[in-house]
PDB file of N, CA and C in Angstrom:
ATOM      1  N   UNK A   1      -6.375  17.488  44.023  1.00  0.00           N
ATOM      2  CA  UNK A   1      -6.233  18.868  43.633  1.00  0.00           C
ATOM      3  C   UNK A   1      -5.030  18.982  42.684  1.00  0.00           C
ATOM      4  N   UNK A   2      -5.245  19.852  41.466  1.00  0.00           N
ATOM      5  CA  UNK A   2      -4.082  19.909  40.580  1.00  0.00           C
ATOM      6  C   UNK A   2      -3.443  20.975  40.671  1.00  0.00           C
ATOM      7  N   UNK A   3      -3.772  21.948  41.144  1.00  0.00           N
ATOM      8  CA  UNK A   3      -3.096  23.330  41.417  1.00  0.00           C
ATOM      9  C   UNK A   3      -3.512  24.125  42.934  1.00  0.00           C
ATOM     10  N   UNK A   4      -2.735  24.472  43.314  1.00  0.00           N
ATOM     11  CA  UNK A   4      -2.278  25.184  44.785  1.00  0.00           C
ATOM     12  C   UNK A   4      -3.513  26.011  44.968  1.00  0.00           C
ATOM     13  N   UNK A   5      -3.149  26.990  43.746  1.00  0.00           N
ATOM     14  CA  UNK A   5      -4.261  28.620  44.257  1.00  0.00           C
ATOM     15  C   UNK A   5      -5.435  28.320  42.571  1.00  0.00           C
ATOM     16  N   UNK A   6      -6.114  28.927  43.094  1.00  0.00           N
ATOM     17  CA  UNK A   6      -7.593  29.327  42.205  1.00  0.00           C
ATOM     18  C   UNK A   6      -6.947  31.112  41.661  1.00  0.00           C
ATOM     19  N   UNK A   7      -8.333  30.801  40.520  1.00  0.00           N
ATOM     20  CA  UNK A   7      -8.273  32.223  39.972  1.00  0.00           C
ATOM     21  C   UNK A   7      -8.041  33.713  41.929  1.00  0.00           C
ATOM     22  N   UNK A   8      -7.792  34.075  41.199  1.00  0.00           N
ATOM     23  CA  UNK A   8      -7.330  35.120  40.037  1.00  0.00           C
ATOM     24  C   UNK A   8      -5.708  34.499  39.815  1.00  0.00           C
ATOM     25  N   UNK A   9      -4.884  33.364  40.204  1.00  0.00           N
ATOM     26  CA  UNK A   9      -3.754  32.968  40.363  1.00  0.00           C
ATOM     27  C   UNK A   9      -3.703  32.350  38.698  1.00  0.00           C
ATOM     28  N   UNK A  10      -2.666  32.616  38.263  1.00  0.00           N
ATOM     29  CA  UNK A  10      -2.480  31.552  37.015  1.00  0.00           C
ATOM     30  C   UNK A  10      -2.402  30.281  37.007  1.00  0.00           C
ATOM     31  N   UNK A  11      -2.539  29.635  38.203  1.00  0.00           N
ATOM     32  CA  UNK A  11      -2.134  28.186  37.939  1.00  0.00           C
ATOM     33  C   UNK A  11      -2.885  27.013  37.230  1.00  0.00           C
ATOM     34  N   UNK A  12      -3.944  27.225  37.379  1.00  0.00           N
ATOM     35  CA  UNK A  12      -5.434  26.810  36.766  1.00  0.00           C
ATOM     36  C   UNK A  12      -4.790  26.973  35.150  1.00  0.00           C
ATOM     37  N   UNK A  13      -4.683  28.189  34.519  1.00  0.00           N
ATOM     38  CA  UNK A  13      -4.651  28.176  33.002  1.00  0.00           C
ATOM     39  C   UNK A  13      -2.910  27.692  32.840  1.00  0.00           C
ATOM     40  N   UNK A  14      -1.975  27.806  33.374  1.00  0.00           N
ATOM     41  CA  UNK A  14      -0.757  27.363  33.234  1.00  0.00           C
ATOM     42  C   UNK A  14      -0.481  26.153  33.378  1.00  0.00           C
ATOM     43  N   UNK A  15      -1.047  25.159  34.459  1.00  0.00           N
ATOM     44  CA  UNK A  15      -1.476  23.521  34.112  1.00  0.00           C
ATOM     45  C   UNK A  15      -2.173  23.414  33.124  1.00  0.00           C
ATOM     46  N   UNK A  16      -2.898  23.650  32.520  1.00  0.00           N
ATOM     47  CA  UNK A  16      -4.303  23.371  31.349  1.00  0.00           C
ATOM     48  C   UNK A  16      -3.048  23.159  30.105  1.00  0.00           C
ATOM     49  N   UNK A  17      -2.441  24.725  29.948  1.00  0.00           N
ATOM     50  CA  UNK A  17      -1.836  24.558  29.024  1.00  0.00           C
ATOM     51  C   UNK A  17      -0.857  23.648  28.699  1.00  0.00           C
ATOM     52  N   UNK A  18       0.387  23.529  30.229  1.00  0.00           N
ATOM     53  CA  UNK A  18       1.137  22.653  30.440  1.00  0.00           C
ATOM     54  C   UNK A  18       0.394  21.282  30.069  1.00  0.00           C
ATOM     55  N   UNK A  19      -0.545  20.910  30.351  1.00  0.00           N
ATOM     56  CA  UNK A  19      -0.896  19.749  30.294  1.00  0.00           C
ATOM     57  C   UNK A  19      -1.177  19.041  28.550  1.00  0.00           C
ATOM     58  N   UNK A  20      -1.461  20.178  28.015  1.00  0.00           N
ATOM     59  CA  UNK A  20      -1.721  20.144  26.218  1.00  0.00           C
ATOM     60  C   UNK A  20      -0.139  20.573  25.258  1.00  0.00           C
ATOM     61  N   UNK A  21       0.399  20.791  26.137  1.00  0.00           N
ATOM     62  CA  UNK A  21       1.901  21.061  25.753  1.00  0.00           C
ATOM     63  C   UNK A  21       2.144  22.157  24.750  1.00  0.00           C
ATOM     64  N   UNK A  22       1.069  23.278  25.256  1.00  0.00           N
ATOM     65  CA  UNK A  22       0.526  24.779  24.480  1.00  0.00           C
ATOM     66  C   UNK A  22       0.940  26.154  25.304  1.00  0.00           C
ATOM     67  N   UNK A  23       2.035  26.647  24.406  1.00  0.00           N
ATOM     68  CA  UNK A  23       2.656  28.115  25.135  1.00  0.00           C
ATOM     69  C   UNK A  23       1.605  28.718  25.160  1.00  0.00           C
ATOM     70  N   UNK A  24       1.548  29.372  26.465  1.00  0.00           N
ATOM     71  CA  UNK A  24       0.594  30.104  27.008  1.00  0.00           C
ATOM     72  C   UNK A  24       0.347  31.185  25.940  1.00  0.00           C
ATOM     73  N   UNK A  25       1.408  31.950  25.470  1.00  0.00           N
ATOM     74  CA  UNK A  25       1.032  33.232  24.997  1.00  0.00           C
ATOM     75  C   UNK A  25       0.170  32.443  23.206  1.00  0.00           C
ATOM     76  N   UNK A  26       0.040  31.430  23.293  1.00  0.00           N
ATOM     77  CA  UNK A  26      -0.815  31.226  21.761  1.00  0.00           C
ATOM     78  C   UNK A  26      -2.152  30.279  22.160  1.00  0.00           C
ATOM     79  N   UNK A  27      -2.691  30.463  23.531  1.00  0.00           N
ATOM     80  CA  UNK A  27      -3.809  30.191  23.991  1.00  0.00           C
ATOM     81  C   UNK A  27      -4.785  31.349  24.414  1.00  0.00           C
ATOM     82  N   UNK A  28      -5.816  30.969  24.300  1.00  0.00           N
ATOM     83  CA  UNK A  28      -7.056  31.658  23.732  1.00  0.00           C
ATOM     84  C   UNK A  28      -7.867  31.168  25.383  1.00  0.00           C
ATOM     85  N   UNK A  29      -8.127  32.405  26.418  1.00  0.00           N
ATOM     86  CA  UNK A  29      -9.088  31.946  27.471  1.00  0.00           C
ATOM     87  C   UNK A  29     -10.766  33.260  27.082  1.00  0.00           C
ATOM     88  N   UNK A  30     -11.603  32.259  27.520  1.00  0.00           N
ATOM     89  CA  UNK A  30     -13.080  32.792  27.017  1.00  0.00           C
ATOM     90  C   UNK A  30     -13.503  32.598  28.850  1.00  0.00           C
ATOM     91  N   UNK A  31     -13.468  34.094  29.377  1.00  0.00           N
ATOM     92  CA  UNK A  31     -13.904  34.255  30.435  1.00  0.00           C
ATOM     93  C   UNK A  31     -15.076  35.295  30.841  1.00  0.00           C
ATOM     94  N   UNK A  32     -15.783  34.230  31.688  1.00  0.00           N
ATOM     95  CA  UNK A  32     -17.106  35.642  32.297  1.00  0.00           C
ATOM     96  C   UNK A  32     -16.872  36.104  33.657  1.00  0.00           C
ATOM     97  N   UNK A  33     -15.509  36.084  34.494  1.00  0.00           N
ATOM     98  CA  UNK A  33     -15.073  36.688  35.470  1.00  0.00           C
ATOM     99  C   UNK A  33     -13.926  37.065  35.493  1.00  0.00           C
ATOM    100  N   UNK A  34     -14.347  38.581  36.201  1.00  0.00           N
ATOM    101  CA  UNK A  34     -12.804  38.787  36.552  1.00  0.00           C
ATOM    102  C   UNK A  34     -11.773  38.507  37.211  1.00  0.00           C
ATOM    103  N   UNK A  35     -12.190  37.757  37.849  1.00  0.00           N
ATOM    104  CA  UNK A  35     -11.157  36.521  38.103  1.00  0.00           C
ATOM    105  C   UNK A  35     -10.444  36.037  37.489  1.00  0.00           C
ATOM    106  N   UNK A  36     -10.921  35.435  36.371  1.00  0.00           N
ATOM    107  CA  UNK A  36     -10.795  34.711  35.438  1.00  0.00           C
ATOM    108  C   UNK A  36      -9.416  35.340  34.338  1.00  0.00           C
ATOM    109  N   UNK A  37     -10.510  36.583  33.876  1.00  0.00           N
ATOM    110  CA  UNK A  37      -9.576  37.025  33.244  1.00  0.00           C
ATOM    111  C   UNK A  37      -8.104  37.956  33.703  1.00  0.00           C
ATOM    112  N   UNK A  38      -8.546  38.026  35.179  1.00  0.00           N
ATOM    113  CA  UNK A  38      -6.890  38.535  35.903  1.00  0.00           C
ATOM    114  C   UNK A  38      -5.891  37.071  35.898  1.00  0.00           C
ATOM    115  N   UNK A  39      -6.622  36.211  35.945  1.00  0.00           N
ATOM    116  CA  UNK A  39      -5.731  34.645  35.536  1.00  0.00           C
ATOM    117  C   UNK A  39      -5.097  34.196  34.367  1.00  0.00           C
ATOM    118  N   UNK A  40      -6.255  34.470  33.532  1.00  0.00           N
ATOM    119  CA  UNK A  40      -5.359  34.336  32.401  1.00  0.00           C
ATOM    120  C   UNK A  40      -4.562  35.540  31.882  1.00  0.00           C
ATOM    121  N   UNK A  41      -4.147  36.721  32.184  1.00  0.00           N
ATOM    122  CA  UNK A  41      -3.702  37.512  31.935  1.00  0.00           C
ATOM    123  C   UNK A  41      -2.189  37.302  32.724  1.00  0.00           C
ATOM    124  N   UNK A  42      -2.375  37.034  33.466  1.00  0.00           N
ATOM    125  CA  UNK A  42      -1.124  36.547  34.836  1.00  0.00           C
ATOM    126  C   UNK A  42      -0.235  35.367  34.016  1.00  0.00           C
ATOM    127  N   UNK A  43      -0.976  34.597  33.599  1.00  0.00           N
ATOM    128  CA  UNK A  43      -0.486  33.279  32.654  1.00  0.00           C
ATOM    129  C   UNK A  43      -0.333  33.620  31.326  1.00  0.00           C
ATOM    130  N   UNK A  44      -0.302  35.064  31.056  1.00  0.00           N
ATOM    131  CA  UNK A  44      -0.132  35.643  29.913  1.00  0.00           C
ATOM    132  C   UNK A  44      -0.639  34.822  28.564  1.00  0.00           C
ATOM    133  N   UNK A  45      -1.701  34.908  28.743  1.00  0.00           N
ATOM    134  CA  UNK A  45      -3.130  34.260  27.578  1.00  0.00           C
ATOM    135  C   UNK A  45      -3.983  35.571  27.269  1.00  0.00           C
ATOM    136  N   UNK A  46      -4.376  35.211  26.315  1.00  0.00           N
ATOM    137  CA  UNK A  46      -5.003  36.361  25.585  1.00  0.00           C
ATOM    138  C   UNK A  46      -6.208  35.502  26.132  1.00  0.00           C
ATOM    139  N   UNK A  47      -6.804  36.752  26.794  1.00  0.00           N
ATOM    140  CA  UNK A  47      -8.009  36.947  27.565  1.00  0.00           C
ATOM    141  C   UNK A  47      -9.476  37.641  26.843  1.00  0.00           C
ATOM    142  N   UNK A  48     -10.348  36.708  26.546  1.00  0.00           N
ATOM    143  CA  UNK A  48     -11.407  37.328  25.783  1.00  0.00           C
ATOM    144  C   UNK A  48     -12.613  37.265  27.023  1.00  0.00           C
ATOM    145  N   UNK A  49     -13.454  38.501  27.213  1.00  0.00           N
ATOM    146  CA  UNK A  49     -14.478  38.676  28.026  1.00  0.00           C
ATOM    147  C   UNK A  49     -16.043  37.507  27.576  1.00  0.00           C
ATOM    148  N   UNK A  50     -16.667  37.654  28.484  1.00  0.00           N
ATOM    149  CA  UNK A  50     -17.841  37.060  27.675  1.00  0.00           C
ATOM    150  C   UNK A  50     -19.472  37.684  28.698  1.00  0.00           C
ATOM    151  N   UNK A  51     -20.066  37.581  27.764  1.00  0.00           N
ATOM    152  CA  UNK A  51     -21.356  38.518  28.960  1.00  0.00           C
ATOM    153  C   UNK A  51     -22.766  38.182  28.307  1.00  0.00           C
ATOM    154  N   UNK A  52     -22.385  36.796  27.628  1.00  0.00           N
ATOM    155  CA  UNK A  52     -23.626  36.298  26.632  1.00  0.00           C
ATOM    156  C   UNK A  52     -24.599  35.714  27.466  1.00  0.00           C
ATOM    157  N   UNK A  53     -23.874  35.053  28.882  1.00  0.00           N
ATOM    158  CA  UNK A  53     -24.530  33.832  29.862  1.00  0.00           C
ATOM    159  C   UNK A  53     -25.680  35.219  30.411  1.00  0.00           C
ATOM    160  N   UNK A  54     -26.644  33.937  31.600  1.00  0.00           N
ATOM    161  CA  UNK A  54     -27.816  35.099  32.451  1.00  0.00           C
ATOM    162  C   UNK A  54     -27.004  35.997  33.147  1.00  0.00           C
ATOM    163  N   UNK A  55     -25.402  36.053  33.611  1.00  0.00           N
ATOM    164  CA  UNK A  55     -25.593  36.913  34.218  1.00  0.00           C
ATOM    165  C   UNK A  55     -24.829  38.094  33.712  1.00  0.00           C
ATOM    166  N   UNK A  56     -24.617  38.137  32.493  1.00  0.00           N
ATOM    167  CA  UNK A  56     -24.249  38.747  31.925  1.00  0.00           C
ATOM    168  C   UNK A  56     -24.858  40.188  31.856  1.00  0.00           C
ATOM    169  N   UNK A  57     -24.205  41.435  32.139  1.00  0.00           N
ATOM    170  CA  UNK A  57     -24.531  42.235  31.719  1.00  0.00           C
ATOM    171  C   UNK A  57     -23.759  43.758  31.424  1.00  0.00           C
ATOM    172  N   UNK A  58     -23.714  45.096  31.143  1.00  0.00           N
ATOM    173  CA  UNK A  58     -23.621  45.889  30.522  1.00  0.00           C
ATOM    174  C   UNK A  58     -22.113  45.964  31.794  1.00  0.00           C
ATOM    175  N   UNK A  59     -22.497  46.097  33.145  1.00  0.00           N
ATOM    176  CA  UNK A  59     -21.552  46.327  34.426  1.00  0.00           C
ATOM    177  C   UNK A  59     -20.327  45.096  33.930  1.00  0.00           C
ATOM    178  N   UNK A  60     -21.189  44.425  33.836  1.00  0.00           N
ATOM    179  CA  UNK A  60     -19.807  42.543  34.080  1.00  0.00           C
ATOM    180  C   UNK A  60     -18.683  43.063  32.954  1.00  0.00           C
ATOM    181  N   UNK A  61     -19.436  43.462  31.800  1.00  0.00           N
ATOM    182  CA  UNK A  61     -18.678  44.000  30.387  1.00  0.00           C
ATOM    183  C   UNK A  61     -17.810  45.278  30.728  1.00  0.00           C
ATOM    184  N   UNK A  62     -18.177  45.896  31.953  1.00  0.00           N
ATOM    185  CA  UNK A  62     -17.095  47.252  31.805  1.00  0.00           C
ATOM    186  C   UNK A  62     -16.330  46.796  32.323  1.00  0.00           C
ATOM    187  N   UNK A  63     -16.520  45.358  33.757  1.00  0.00           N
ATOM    188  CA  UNK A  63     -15.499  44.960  34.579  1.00  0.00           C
ATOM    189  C   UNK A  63     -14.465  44.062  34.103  1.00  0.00           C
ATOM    190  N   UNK A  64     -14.739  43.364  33.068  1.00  0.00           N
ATOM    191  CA  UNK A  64     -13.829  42.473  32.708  1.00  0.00           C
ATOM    192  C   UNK A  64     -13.206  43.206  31.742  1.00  0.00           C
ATOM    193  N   UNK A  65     -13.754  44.741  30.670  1.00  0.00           N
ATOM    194  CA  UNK A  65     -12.718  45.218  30.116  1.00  0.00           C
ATOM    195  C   UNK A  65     -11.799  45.883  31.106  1.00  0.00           C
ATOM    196  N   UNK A  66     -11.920  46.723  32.138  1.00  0.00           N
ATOM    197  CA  UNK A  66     -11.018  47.213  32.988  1.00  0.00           C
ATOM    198  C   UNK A  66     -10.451  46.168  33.784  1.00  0.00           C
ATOM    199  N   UNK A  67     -10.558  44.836  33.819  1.00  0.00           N
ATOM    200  CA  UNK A  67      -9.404  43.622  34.179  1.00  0.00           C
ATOM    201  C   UNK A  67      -8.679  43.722  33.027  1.00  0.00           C
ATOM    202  N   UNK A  68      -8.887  44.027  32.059  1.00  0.00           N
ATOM    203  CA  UNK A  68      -7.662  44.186  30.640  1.00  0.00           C
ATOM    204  C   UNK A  68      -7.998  42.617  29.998  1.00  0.00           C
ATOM    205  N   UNK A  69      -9.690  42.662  29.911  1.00  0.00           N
ATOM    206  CA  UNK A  69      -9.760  41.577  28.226  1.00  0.00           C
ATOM    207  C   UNK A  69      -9.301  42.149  27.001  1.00  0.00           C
ATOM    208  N   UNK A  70      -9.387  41.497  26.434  1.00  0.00           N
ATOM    209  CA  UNK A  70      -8.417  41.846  25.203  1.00  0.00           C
ATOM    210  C   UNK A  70      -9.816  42.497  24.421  1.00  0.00           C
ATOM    211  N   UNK A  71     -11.148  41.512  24.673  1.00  0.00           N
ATOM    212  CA  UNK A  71     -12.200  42.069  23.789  1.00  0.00           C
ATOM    213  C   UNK A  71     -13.137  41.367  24.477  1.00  0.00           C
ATOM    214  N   UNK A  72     -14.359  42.283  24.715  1.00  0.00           N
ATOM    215  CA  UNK A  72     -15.095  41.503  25.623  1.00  0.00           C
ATOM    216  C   UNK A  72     -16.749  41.276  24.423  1.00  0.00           C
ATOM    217  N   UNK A  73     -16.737  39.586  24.476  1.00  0.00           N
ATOM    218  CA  UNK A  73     -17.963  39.352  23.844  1.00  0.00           C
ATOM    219  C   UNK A  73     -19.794  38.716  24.214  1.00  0.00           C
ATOM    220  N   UNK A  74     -20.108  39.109  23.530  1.00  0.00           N
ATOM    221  CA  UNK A  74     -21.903  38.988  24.164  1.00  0.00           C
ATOM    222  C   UNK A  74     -22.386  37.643  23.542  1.00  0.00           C
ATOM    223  N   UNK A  75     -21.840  36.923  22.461  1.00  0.00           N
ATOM    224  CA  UNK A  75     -22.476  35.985  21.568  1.00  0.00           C
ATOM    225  C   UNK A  75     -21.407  35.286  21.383  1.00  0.00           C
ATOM    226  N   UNK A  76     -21.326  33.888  21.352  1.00  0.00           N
ATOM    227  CA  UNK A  76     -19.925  33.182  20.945  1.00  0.00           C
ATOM    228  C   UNK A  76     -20.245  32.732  19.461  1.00  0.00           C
ATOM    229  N   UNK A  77     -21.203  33.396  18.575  1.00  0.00           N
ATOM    230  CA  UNK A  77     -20.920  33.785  16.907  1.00  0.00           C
ATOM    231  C   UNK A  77     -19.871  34.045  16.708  1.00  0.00           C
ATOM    232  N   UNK A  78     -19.102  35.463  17.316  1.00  0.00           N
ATOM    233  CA  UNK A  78     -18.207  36.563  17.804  1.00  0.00           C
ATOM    234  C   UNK A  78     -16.965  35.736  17.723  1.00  0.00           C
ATOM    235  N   UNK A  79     -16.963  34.872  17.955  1.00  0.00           N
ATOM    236  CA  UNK A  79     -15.304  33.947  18.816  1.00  0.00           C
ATOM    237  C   UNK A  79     -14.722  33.728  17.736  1.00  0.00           C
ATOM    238  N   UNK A  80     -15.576  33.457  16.071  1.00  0.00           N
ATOM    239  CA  UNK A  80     -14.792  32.620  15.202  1.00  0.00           C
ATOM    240  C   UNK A  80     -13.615  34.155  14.403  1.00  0.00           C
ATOM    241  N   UNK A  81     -14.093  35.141  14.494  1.00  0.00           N
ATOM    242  CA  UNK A  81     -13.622  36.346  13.941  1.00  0.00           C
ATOM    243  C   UNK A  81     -12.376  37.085  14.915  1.00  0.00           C
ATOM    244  N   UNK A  82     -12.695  36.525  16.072  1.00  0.00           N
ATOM    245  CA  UNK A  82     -11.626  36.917  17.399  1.00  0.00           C
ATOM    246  C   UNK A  82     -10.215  35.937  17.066  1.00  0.00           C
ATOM    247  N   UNK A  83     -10.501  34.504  17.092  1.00  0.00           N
ATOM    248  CA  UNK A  83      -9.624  33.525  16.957  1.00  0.00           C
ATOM    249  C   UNK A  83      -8.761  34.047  15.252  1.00  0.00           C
ATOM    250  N   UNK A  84      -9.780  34.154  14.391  1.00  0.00           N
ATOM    251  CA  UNK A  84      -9.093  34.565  13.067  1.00  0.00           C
ATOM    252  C   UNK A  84      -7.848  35.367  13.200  1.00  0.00           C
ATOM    253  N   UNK A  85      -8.401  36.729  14.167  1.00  0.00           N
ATOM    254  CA  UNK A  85      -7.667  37.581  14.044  1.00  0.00           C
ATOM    255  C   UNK A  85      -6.035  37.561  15.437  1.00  0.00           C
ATOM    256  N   UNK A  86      -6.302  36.501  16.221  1.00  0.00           N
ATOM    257  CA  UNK A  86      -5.474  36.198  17.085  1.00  0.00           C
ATOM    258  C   UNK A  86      -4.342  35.138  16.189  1.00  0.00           C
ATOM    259  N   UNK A  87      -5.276  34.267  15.274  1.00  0.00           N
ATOM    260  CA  UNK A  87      -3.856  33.647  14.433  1.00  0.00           C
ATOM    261  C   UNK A  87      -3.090  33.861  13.636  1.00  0.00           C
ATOM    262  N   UNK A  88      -3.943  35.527  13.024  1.00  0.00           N
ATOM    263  CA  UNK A  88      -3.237  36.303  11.919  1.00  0.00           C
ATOM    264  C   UNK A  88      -2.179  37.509  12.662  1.00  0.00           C
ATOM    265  N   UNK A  89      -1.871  37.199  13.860  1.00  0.00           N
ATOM    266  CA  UNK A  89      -1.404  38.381  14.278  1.00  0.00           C
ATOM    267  C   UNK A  89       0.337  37.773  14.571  1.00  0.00           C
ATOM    268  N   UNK A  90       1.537  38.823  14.637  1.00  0.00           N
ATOM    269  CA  UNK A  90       3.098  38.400  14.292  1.00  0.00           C
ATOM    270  C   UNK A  90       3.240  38.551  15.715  1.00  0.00           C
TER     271      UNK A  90
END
C-alpha cells in the first residue's frame, strides 16, 4: 500500500505528484467521482469533471460541479482546450 487513506483524502494525488516531482497546484486531475474530485481539490489540483464514461450522466455532472470541478467534461476532445487554457493562466 502507498498511501494511508483513499479518496476523498489527498494522498493518492499528493504521492502521484510527489512521485513525478510535480507541484500539485500545476497538475491537471480528470475525474468521474466525487470523491475524486474532493481529492484532488484537497491536494489542491485543478480538478476537471468527466461524465463521457456509461455512467455518466446529467446528475454525476451537477455533482461533481457542486464538489467544485473547475469544469466538468462529457468528451475528452474537450481536455486539449482545458489544458491550453490551464497553461496560459498567471
Amino acid at each position: 500500500m502507498q498511501v494511508a487513506v483513499g479518496k476523498p483524502a489527498p494522498d493518492l494525488f499528493e504521492f502521484a505528484a510527489k512521485s513525478m516531482l510535480a507541484d500539485n497546484r500545476k497538475c491537471i486531475v480528470i475525474e468521474d467521482s466525487v470523491s475524486g474530485i474532493l481529492a484532488a481539490n484537497a491536494a489542491r489540483m485543478y480538478a476537471v469533471g468527466f461524465v463521457g464514461g456509461s455512467h455518466g450522466s446529467d446528475e454525476l455532472a451537477q455533482r461533481l460541479s457542486a464538489a467544485n470541478a473547475k469544469v466538468v467534461i462529457d468528451r475528452m476532445d474537450k481536455l486539449l482546450k482545458i489544458i491550453d487554457a490551464f497553461l496560459a493562466r498567471k
